[in-house]
Protein backbone atom coordinates (compact mmCIF):
# COMPACT_ATOMS: atom_id res chain seq x y z
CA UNK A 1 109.93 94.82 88.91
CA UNK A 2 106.54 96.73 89.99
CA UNK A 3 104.18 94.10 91.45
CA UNK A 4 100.97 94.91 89.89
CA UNK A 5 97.77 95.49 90.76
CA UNK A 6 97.42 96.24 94.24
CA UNK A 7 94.13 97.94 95.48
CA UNK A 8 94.81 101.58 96.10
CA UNK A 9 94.31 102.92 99.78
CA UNK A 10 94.39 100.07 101.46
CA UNK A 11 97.87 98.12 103.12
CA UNK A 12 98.45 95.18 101.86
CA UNK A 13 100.99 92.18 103.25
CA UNK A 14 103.19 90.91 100.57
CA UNK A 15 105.73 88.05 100.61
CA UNK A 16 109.18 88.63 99.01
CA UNK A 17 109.36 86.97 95.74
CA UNK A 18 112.73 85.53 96.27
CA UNK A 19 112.57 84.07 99.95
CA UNK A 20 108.74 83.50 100.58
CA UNK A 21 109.00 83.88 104.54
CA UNK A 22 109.87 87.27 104.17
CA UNK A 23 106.90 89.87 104.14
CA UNK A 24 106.24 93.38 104.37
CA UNK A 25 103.44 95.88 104.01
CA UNK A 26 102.87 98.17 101.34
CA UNK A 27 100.72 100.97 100.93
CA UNK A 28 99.33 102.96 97.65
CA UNK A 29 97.66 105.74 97.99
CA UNK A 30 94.96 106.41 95.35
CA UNK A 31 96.45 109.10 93.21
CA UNK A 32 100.34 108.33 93.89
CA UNK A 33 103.06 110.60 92.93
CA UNK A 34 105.60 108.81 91.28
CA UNK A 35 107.95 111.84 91.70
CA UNK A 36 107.35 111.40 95.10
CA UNK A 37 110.28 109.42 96.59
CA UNK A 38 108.61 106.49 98.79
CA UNK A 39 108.81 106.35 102.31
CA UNK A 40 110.26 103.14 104.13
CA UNK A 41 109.27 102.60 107.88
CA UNK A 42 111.29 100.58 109.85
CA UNK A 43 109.82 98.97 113.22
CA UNK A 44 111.55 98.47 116.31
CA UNK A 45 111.77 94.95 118.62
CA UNK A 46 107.87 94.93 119.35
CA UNK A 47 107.30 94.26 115.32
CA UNK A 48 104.17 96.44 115.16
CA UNK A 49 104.68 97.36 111.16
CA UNK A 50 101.35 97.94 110.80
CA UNK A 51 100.51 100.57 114.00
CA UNK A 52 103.89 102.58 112.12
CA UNK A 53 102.51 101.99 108.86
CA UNK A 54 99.20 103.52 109.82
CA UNK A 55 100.56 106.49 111.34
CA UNK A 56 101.44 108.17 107.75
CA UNK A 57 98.77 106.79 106.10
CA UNK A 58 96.33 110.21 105.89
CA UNK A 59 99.77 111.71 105.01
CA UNK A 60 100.69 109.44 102.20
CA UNK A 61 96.89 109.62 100.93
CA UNK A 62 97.16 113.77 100.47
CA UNK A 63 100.86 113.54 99.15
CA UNK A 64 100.40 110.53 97.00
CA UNK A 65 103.29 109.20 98.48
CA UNK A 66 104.00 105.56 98.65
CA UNK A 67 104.45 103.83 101.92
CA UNK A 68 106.91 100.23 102.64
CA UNK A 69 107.24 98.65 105.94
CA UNK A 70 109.16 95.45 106.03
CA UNK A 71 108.54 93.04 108.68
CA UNK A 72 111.72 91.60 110.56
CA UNK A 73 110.58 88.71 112.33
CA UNK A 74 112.25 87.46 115.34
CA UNK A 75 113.07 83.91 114.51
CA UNK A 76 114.89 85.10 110.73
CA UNK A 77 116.05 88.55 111.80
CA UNK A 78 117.32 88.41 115.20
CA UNK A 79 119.63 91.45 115.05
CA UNK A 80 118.28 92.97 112.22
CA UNK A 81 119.22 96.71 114.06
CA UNK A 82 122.92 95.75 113.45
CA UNK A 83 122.49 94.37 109.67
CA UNK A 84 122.69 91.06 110.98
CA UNK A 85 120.22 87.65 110.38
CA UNK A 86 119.88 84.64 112.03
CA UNK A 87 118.41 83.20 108.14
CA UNK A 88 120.73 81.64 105.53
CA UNK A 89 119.24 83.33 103.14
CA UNK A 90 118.89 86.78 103.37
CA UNK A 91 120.78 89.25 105.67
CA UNK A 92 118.44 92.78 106.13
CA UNK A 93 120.18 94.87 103.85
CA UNK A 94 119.34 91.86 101.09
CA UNK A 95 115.79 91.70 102.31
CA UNK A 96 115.07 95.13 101.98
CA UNK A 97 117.12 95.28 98.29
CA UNK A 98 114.81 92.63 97.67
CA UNK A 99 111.67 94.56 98.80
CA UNK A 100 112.47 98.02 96.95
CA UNK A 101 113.83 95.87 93.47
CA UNK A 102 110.28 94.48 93.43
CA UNK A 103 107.93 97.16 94.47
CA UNK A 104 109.95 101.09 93.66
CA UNK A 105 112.63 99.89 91.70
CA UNK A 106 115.62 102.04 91.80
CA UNK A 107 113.81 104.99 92.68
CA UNK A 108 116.00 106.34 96.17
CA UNK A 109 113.28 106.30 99.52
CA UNK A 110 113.47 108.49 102.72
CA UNK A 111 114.09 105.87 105.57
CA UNK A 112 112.18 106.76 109.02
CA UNK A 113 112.77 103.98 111.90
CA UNK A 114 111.98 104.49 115.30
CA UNK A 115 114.48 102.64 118.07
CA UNK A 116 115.43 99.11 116.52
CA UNK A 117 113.88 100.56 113.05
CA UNK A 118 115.93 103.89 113.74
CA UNK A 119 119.15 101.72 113.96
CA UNK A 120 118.64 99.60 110.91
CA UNK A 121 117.61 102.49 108.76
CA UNK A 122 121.17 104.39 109.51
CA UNK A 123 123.41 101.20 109.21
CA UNK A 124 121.48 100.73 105.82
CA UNK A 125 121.87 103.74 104.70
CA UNK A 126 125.79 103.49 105.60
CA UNK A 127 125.87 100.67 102.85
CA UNK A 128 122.88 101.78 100.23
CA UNK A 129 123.70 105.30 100.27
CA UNK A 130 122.17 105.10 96.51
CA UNK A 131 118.63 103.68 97.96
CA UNK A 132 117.85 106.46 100.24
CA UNK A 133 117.13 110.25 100.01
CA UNK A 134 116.78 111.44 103.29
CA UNK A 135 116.38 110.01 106.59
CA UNK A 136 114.51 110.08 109.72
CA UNK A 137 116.11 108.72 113.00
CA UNK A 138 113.60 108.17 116.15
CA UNK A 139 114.70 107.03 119.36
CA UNK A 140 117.00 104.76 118.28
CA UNK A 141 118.89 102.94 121.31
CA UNK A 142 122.43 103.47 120.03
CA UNK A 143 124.44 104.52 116.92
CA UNK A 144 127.28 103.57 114.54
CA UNK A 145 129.72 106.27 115.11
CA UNK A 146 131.58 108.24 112.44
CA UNK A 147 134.83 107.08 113.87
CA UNK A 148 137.62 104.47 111.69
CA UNK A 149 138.60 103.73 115.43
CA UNK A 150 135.84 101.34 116.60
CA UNK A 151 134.62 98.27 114.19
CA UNK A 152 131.04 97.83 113.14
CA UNK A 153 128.76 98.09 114.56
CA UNK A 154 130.25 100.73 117.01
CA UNK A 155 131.79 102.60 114.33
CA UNK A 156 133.16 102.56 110.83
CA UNK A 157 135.73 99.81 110.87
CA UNK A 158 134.59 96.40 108.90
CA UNK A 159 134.24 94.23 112.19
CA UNK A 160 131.07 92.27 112.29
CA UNK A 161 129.88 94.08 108.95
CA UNK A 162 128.22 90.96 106.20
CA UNK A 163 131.08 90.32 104.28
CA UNK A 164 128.76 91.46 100.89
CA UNK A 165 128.52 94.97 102.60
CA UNK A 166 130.90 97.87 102.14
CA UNK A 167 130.61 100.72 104.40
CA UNK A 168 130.69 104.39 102.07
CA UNK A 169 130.57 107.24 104.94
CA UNK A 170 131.36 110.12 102.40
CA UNK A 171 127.92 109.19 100.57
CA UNK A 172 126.35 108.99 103.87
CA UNK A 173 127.09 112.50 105.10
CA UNK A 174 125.54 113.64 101.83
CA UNK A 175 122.04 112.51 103.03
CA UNK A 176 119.75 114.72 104.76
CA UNK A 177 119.42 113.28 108.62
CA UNK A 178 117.00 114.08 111.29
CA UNK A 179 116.88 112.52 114.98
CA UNK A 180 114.22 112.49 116.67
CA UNK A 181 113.70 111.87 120.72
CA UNK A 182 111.62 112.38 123.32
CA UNK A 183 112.80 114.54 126.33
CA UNK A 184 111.37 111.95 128.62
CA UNK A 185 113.34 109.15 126.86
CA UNK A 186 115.95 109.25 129.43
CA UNK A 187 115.39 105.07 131.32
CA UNK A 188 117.62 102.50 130.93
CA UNK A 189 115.09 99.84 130.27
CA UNK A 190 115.67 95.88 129.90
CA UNK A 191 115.94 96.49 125.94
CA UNK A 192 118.43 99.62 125.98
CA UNK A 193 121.78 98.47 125.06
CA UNK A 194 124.36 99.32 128.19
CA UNK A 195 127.99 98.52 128.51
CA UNK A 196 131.10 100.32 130.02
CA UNK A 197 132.45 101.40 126.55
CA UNK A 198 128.85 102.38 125.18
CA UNK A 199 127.82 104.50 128.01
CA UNK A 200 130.80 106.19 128.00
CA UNK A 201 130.64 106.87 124.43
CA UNK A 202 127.61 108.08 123.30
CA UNK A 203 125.73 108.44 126.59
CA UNK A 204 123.58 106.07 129.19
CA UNK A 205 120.40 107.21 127.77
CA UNK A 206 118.58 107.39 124.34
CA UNK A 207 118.44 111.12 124.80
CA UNK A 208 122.05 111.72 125.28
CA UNK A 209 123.37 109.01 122.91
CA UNK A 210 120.81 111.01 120.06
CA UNK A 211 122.16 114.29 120.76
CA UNK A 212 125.97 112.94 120.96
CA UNK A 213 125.57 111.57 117.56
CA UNK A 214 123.86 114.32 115.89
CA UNK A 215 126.59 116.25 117.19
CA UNK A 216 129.53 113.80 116.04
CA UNK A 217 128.31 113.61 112.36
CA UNK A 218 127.95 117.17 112.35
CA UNK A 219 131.91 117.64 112.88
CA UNK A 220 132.03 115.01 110.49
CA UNK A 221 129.88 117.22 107.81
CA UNK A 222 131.95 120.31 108.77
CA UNK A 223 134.90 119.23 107.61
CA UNK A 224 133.85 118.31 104.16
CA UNK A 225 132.64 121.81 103.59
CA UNK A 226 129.13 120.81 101.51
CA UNK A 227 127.17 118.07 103.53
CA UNK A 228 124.10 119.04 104.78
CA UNK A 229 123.39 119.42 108.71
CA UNK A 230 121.95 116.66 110.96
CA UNK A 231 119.17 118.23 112.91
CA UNK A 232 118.51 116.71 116.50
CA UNK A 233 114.99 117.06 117.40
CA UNK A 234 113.98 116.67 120.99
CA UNK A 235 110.27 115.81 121.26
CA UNK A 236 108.58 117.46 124.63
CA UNK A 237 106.34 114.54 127.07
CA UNK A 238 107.63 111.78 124.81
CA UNK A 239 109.29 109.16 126.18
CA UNK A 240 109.95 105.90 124.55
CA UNK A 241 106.68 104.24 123.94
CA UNK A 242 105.83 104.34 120.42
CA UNK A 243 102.16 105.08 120.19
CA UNK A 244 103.11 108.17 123.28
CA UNK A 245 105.34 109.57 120.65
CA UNK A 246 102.52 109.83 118.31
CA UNK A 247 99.81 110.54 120.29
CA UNK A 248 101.18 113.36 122.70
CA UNK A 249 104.65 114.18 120.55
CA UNK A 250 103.11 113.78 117.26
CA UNK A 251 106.60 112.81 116.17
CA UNK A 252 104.79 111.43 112.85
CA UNK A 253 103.85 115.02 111.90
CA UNK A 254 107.30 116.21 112.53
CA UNK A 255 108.66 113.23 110.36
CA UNK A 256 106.20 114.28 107.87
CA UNK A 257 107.31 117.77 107.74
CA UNK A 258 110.73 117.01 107.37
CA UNK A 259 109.72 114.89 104.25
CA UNK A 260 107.74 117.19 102.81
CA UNK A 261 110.86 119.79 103.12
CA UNK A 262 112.72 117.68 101.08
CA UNK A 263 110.45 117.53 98.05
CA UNK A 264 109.77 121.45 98.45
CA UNK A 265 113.53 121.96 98.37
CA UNK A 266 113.89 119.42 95.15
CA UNK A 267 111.17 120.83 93.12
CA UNK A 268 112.06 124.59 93.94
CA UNK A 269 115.99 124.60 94.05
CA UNK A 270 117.03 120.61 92.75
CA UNK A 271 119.29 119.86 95.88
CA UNK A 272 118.90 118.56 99.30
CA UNK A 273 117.86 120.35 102.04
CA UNK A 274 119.08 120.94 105.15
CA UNK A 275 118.00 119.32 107.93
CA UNK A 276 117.94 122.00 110.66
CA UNK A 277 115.29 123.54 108.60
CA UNK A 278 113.11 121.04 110.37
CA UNK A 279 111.37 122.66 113.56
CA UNK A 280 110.70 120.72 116.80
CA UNK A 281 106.93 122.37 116.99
């Protein structure tokens, strides 16, 4: 159900019908789209919604494209990156059911998260392959790997998945994927997941473990024959600090971009594009 009416142009903090202590920010622009496919930003562990929010708001206002940022606090959603919740009563995934059921409907969004936000929007989309159109994938700290071998949330096995939650990889690889990192985003900060089996895995840096996983769902994609590429994106001067991404990367734009190729490629041809058309300038 379509909450209604909400002032055009303007964000606007809502609370979750069903569980009251769960909010999020929404965003009309004032001559939407509605064959647009709304955009869902995720926020990493600093919870600034709003400064990712704002970033694609002049965008959203020329495309008429809807924006939804929900807001994992840290007391309900500790671990929200991994699907998990330290709430009774919702997990993430539920939260952000709840959140499209009562704002979009069924109407599939392009996920874009950036480091925590980057890691909950590809574990979602691992699970609500039917929510999501296309997604965007910055700086995330590490990644669920296409691999049966490792348990979640390392890799594909059930492990610490919700028990609610069912994992469908072949719907996954079917999604358009871009990931997006600085070339400065190479420090093992305090908040950068590190372990033995994880650096040796995917990398001891957020530049290395992005370009290792691009590269790992890519042989995944190759073997089905039809899924479209995953296109790694290295940002030049951007490191990890969010608002440096923006400002000197423009990472937004490039998000942007990649959106937009996606609705040129549905309205001209009626199928997904492919990531790699996506250029890192």
């Amino acid at each position: 159900m379509t909450r209604s009416p909400l002032p055009a142009g303007i964000p606007a903090t809502h609370r979750l019908a069903i569980d009251h202590r769960t909010r999020y920010l929404r965003f009309l622009p004032r001559n939407p789209d509605p064959q647009r496919p709304p955009l869902v930003c995720v926020h990493g562990i600093s919870r600034d919604a709003e400064g990712h929010l704002a970033a694609f708001m002049d965008w959203a206002e020329r495309t008429g494209t809807e924006l939804l940022a929900p807001l994992f606090d840290r007391r309900r959603y500790r671990g929200y990156q991994r699907l998990k919740s330290s709430n009774r009563t919702l997990h993430p995934t539920a939260a952000l059911d709840a959140i499209l059921d009562e704002t979009v409907g069924h109407r599939p969004c392009l996920l874009y998260g950036f480091s925590g936000g980057a890691q909950f929007a590809h574990r979602y989309a691992l699970v609500r392959a039917e929510r999501v159109a296309g997604m965007a994938l910055a700086a995330a700290g590490w990644y669920t790997f296409p691999t049966a071998a490792a348990s979640f949330p390392y890799g594909l096995a059930p492990g610490r998945l919700p028990g609610s939650l069912v994992i469908d990889f072949a719907a996954f690889l079917q999604l358009p994927k871009c990931v997006l990192v600085g070339d400065r985003d190479v420090e093992r900060d305090p908040s950068l997941r590190a372990n033995q089996v994880l650096d040796r895995e995917q990398g001891d840096n957020r530049l290395a473990r992005a370009t290792a996983w691009a590269a790992a769902v890519n042989r995944a994609s190759e073997k089905t024959g039809q899924a479209p590429a995953c296109r790694l994106v290295v940002v030049p001067g951007a490191g990890h600090d969010w608002q440096e991404c923006y400002e000197r990367g423009r990472m937004h734009e490039l998000v942007t971009r990649f959106c937009d190729d996606l609705w040129r490629s549905r309205q001209e041809h009626h199928r997904p594009v492919d990531a790699t058309r996506v250029a890192a300038h």
